[in-house]
PDB file of N, CA and C in Angstrom:
ATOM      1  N   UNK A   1      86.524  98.332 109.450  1.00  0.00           N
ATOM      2  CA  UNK A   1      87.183  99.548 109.884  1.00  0.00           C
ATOM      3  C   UNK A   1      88.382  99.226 110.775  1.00  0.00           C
ATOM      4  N   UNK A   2      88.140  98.270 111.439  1.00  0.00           N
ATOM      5  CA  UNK A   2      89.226  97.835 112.347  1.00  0.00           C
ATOM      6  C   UNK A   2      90.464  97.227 111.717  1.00  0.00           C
ATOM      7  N   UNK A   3      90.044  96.755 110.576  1.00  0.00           N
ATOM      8  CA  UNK A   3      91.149  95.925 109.510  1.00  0.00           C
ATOM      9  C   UNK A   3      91.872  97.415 108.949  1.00  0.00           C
ATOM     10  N   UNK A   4      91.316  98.139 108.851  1.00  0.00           N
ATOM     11  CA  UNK A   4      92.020  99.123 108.189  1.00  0.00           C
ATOM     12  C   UNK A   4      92.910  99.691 108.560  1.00  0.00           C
ATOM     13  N   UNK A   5      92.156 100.130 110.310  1.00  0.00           N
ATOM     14  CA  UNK A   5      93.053 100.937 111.130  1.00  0.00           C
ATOM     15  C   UNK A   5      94.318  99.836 111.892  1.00  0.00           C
ATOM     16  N   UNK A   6      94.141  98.701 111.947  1.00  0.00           N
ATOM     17  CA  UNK A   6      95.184  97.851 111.558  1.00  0.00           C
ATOM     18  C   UNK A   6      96.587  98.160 111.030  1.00  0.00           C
ATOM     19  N   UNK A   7      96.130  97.637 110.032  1.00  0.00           N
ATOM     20  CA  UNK A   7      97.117  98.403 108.624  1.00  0.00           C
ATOM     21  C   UNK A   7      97.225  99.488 108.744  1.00  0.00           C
ATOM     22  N   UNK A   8      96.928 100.686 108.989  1.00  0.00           N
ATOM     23  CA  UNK A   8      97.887 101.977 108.829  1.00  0.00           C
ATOM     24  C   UNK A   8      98.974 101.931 110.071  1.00  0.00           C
ATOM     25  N   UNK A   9      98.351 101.516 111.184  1.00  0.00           N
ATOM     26  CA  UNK A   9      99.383 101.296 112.426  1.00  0.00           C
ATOM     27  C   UNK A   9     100.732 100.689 111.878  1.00  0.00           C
ATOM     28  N   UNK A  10     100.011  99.880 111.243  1.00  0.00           N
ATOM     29  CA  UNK A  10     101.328  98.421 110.624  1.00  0.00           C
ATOM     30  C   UNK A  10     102.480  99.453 109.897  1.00  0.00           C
ATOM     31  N   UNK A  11     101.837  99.821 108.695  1.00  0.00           N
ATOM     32  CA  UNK A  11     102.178 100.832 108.257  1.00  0.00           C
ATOM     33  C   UNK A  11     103.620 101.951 108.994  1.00  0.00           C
ATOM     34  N   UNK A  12     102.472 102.673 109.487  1.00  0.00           N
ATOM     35  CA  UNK A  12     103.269 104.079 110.418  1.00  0.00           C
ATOM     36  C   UNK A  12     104.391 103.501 111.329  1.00  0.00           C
ATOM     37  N   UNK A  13     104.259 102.116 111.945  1.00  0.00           N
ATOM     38  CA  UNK A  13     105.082 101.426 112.249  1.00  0.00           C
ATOM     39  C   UNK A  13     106.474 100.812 111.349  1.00  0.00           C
ATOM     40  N   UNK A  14     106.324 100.582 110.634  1.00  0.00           N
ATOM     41  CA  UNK A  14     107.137 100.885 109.341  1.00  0.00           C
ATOM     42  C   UNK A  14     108.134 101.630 108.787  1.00  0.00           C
ATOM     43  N   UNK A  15     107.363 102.660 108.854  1.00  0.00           N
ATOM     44  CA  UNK A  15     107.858 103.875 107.981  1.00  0.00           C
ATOM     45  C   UNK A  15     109.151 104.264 109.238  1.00  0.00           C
ATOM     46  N   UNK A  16     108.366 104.425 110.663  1.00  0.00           N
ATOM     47  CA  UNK A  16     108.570 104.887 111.791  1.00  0.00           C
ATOM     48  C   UNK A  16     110.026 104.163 112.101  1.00  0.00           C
ATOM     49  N   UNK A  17     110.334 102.904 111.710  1.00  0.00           N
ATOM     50  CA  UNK A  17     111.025 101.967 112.107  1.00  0.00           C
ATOM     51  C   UNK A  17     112.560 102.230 110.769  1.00  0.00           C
ATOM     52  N   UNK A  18     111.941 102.699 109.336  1.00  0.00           N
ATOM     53  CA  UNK A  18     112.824 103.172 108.625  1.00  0.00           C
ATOM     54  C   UNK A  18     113.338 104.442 109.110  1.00  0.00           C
ATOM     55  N   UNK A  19     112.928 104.744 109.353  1.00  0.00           N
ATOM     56  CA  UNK A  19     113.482 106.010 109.527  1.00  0.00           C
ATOM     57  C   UNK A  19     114.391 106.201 111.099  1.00  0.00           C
ATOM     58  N   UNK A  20     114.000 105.231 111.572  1.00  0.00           N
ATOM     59  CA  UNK A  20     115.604 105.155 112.532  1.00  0.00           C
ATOM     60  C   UNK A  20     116.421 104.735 112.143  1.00  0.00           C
ATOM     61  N   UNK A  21     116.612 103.584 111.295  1.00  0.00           N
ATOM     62  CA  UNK A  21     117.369 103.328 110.449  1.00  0.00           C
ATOM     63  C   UNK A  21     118.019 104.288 109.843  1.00  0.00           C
ATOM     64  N   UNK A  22     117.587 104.799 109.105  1.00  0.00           N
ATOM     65  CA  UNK A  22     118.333 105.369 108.634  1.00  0.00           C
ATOM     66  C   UNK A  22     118.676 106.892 108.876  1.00  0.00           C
ATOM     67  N   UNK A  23     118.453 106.992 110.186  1.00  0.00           N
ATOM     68  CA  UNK A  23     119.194 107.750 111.525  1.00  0.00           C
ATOM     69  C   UNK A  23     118.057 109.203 110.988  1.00  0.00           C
ATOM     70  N   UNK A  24     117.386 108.871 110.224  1.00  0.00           N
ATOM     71  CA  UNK A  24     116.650 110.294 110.092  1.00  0.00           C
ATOM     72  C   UNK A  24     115.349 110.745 111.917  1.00  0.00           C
ATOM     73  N   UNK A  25     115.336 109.521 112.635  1.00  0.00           N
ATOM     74  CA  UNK A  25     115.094 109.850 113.769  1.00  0.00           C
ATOM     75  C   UNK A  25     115.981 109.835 115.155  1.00  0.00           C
ATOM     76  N   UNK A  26     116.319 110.277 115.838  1.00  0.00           N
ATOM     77  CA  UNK A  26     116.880 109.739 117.041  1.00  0.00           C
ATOM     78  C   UNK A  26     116.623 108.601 117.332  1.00  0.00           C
ATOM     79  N   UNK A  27     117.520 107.683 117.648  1.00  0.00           N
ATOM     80  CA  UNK A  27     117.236 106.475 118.305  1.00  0.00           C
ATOM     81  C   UNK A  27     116.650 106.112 120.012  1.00  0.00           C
ATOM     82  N   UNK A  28     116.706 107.757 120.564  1.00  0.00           N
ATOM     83  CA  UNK A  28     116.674 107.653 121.557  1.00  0.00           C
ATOM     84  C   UNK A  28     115.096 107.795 122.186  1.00  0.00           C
ATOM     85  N   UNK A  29     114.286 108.457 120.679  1.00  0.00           N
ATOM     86  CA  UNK A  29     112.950 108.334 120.841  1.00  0.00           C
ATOM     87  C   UNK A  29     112.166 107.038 120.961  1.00  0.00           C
ATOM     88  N   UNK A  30     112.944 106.021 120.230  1.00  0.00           N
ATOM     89  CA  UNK A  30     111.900 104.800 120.279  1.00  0.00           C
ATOM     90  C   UNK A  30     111.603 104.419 121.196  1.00  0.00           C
ATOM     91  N   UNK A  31     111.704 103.747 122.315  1.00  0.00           N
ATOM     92  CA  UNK A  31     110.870 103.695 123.315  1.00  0.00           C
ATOM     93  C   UNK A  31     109.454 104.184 123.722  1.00  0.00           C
ATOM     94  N   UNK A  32     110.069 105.270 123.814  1.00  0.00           N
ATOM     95  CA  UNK A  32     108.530 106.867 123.733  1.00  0.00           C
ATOM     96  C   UNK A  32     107.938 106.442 122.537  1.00  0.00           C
ATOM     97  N   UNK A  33     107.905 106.459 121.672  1.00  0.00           N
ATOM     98  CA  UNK A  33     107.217 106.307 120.623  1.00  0.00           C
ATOM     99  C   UNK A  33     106.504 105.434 120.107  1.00  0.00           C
ATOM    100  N   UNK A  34     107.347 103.939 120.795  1.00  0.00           N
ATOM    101  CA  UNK A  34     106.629 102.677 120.989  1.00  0.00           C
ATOM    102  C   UNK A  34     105.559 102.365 122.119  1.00  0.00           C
ATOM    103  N   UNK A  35     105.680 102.741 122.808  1.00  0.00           N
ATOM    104  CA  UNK A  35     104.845 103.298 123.876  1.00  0.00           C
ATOM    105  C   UNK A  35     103.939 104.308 123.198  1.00  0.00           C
ATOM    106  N   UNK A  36     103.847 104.985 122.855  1.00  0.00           N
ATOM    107  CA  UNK A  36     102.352 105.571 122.460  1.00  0.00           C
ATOM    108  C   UNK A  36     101.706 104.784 121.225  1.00  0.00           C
ATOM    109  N   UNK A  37     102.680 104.187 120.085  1.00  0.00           N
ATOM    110  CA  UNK A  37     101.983 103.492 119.207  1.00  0.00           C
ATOM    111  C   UNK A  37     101.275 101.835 119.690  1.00  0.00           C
ATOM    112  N   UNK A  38     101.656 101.845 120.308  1.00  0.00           N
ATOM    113  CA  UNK A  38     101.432 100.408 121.388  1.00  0.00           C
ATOM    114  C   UNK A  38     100.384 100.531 122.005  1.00  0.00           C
ATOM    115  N   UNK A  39      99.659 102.058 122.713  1.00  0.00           N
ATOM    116  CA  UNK A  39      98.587 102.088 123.649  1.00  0.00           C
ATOM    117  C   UNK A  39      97.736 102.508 122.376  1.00  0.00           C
ATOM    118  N   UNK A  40      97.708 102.576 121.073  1.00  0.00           N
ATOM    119  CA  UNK A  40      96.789 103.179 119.968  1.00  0.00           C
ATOM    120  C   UNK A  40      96.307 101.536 120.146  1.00  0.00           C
ATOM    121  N   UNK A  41      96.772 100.229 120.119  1.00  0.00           N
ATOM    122  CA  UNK A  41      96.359  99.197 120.092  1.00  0.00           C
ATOM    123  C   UNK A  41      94.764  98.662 120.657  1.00  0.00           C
TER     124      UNK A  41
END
């Protein structure tokens, strides 16, 4: 279960990381956002 929930983090991290890229998020969120996906750890 832990392998799994792993991988979706990995994942959502991902997706999360395209999508600043390609400006469909503010850049100004990441921080904040890394910070909460970071304490899911």
């Amino acid at each position: 279960m832990e392998q799994l929930r792993s991988e979706l983090l990995a994942v959502e991290a991902d997706t999360y990381a395209e999508f600043v890229r390609s400006g469909r998020l503010n850049q100004e969120l990441a921080p904040l956002l890394q910070d909460v996906l970071g304490s899911e750890h």
